[in-house]
PDB file of N, CA and C in Angstrom:
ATOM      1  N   UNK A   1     102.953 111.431 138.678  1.00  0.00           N
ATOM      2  CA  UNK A   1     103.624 111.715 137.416  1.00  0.00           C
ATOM      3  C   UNK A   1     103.063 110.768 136.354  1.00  0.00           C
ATOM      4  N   UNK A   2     102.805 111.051 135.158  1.00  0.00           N
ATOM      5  CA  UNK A   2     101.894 110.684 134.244  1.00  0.00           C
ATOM      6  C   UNK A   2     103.228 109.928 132.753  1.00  0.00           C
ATOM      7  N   UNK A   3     103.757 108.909 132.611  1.00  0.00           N
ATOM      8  CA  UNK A   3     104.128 108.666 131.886  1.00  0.00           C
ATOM      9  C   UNK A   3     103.616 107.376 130.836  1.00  0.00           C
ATOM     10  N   UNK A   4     103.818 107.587 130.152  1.00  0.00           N
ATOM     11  CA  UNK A   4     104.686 108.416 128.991  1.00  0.00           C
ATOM     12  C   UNK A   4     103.632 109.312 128.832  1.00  0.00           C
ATOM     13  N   UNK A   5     104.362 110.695 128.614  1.00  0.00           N
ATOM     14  CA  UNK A   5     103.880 111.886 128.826  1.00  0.00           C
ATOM     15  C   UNK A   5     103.158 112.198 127.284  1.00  0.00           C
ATOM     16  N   UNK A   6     101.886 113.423 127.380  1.00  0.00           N
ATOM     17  CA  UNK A   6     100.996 113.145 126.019  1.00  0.00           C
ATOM     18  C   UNK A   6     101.828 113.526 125.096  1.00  0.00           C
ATOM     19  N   UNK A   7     102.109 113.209 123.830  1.00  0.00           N
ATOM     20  CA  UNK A   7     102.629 113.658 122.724  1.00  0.00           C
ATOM     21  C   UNK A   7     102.010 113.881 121.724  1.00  0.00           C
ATOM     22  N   UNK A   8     102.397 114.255 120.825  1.00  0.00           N
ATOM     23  CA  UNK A   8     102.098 115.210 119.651  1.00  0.00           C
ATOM     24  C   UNK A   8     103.198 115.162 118.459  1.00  0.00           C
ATOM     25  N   UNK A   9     102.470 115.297 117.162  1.00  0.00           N
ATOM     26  CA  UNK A   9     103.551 115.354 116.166  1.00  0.00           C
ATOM     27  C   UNK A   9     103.212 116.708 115.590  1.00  0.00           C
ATOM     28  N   UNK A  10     104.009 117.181 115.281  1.00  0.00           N
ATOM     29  CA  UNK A  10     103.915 118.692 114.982  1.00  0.00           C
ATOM     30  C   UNK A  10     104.584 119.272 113.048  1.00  0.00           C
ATOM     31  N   UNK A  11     103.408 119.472 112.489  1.00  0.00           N
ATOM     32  CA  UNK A  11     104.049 119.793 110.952  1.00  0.00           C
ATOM     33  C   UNK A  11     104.994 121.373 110.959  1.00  0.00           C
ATOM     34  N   UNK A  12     105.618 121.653 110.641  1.00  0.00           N
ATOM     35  CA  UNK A  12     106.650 122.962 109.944  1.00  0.00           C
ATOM     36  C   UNK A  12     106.678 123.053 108.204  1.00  0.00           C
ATOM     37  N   UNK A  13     106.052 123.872 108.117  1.00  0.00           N
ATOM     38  CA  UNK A  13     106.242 123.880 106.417  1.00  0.00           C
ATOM     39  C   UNK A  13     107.224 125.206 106.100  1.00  0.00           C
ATOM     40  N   UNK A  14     107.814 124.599 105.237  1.00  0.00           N
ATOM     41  CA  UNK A  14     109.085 125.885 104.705  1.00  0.00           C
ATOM     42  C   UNK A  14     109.665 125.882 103.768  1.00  0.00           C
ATOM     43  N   UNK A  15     110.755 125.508 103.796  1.00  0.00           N
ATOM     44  CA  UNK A  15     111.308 125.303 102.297  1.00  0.00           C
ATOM     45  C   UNK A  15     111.434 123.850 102.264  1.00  0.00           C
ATOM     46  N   UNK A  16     111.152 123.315 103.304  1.00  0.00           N
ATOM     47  CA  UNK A  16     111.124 121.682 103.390  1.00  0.00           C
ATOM     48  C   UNK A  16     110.038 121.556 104.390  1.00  0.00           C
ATOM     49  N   UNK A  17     109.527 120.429 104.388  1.00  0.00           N
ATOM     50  CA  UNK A  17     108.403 120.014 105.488  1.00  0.00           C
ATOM     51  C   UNK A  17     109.226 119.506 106.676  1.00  0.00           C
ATOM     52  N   UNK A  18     108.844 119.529 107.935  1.00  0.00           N
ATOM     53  CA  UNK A  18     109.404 119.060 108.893  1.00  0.00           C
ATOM     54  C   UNK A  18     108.583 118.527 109.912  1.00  0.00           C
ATOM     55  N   UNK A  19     108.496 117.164 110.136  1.00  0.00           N
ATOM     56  CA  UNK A  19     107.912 116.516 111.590  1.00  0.00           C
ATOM     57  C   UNK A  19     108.733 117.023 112.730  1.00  0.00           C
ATOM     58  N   UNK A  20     107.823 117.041 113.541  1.00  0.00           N
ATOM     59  CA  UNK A  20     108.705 117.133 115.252  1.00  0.00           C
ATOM     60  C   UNK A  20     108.032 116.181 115.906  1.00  0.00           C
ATOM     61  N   UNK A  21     108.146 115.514 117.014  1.00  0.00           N
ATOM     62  CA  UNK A  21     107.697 114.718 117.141  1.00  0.00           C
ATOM     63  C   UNK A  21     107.781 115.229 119.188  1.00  0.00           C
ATOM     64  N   UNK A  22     107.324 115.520 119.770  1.00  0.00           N
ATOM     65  CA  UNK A  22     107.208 116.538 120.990  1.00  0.00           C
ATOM     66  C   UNK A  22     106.171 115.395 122.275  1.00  0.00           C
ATOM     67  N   UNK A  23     106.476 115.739 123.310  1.00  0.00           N
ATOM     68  CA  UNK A  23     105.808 115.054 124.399  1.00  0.00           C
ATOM     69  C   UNK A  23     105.951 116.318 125.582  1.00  0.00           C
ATOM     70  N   UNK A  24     104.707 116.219 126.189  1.00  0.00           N
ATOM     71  CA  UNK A  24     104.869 117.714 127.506  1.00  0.00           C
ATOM     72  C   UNK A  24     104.301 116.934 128.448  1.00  0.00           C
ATOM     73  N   UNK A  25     105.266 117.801 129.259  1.00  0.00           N
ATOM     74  CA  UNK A  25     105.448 117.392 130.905  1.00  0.00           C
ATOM     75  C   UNK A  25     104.684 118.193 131.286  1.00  0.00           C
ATOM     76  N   UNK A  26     103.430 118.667 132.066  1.00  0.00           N
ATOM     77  CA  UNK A  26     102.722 119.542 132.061  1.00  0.00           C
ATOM     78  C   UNK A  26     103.274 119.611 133.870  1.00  0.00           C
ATOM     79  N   UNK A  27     103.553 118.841 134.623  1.00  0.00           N
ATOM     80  CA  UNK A  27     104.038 118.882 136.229  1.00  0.00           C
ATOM     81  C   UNK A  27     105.460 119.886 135.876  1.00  0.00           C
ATOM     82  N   UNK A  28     106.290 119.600 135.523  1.00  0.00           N
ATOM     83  CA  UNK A  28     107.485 120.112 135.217  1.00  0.00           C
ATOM     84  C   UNK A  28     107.278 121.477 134.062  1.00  0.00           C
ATOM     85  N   UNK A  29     106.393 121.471 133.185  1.00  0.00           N
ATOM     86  CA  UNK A  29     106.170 123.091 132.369  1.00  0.00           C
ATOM     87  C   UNK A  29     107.054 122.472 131.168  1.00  0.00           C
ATOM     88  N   UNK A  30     107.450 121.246 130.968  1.00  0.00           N
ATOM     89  CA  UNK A  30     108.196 121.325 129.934  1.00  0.00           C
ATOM     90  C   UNK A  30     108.110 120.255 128.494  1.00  0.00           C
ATOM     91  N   UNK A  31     108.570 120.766 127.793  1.00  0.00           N
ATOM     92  CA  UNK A  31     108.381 120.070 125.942  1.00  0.00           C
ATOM     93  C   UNK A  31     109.434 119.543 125.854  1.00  0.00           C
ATOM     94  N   UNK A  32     109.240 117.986 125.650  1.00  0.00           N
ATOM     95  CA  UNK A  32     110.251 117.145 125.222  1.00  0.00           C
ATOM     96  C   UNK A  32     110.243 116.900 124.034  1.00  0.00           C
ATOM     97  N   UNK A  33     111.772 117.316 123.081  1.00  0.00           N
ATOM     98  CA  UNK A  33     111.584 116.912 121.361  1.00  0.00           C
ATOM     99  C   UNK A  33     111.998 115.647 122.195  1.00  0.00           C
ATOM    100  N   UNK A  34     111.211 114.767 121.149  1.00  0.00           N
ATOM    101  CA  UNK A  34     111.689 112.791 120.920  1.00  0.00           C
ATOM    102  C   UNK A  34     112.647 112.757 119.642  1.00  0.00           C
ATOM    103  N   UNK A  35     112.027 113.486 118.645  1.00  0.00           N
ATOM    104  CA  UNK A  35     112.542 113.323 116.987  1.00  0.00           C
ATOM    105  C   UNK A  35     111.862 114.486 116.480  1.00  0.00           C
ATOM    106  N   UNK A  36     113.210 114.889 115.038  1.00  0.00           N
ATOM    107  CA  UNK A  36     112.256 115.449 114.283  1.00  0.00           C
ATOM    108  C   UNK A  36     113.096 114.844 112.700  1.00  0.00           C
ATOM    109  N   UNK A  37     111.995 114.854 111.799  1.00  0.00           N
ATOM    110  CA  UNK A  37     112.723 114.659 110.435  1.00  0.00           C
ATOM    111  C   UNK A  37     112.164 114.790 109.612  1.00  0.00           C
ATOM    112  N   UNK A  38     112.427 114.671 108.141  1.00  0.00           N
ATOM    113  CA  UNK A  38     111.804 115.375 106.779  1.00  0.00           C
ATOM    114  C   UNK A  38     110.970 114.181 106.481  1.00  0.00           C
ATOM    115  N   UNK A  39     109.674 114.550 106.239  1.00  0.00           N
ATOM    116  CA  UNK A  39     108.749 113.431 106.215  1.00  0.00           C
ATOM    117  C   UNK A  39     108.675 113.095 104.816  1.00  0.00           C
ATOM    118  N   UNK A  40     108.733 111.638 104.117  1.00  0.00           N
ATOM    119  CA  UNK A  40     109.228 111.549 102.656  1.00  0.00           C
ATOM    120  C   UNK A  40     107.638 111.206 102.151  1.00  0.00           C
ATOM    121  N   UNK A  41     107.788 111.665 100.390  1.00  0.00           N
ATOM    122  CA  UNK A  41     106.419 111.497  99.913  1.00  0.00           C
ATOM    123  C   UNK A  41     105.820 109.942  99.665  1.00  0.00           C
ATOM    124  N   UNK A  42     106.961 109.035 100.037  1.00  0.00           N
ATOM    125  CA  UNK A  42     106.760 107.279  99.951  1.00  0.00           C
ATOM    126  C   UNK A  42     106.041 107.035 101.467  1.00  0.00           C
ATOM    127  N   UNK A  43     105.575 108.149 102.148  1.00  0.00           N
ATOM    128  CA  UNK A  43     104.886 107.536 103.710  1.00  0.00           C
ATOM    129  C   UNK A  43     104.025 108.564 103.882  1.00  0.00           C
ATOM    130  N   UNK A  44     103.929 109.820 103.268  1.00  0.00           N
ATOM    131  CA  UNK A  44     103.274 111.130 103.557  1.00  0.00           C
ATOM    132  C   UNK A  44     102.324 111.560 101.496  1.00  0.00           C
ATOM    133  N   UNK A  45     100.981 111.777 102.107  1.00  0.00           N
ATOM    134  CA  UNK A  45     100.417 112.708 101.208  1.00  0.00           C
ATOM    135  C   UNK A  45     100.808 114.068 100.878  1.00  0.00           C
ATOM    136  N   UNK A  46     101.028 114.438  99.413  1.00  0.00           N
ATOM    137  CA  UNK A  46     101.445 116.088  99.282  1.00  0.00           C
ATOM    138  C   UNK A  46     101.369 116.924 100.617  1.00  0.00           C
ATOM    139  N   UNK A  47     100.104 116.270 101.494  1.00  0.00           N
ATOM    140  CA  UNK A  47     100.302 117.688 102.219  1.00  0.00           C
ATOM    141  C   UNK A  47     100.791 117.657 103.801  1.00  0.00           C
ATOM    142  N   UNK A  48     101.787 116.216 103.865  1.00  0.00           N
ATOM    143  CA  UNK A  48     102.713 115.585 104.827  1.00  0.00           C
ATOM    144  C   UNK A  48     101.617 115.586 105.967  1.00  0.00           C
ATOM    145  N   UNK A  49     100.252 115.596 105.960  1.00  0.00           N
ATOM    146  CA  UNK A  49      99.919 115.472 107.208  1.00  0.00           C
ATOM    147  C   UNK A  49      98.826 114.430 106.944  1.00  0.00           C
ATOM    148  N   UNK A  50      98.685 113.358 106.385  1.00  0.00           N
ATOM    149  CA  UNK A  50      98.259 112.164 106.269  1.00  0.00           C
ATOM    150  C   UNK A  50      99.199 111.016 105.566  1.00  0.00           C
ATOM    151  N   UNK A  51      99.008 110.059 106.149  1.00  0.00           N
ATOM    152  CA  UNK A  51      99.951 108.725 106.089  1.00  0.00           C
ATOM    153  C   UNK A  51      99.446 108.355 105.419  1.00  0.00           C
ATOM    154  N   UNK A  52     100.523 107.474 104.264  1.00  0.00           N
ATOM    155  CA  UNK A  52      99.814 107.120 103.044  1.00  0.00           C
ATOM    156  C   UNK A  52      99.463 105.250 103.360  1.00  0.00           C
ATOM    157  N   UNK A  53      98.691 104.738 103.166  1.00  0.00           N
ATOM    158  CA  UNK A  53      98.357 103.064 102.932  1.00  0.00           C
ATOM    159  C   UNK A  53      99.409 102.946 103.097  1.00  0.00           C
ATOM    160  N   UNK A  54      99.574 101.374 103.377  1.00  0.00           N
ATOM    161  CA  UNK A  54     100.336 100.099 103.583  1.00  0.00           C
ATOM    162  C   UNK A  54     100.997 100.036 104.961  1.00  0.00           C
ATOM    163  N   UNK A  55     102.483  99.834 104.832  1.00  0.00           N
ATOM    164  CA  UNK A  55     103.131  99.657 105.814  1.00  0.00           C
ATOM    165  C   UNK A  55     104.804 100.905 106.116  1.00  0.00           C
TER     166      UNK A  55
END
């Protein structure tokens, strides 16, 4: 068994942007959400899928 299992952050665009934040169990067949939340423009570029400088 392979932990911590590979993860992935996953964009949703809609009427709001949405991170998911996902890890798969590929022995078991299954997708673990960790988190998901509205990614703000003080940490995210317009197009929420690059992190902006600093900290």
């Amino acid at each position: 068994m392979q932990r911590p299992y590979p993860g992935c952050l996953i964009l949703l665009i809609g009427e709001e942007p949405l991170h998911v934040v996902a890890a798969a169990d590929p022995t078991a067949g299954i997708c673990h959400v960790i988190t998901a939340y509205r990614p703000g423009m003080e940490h995210f570029e317009p197009d929420f899928r690059t992190r902006r400088g600093g900290s």
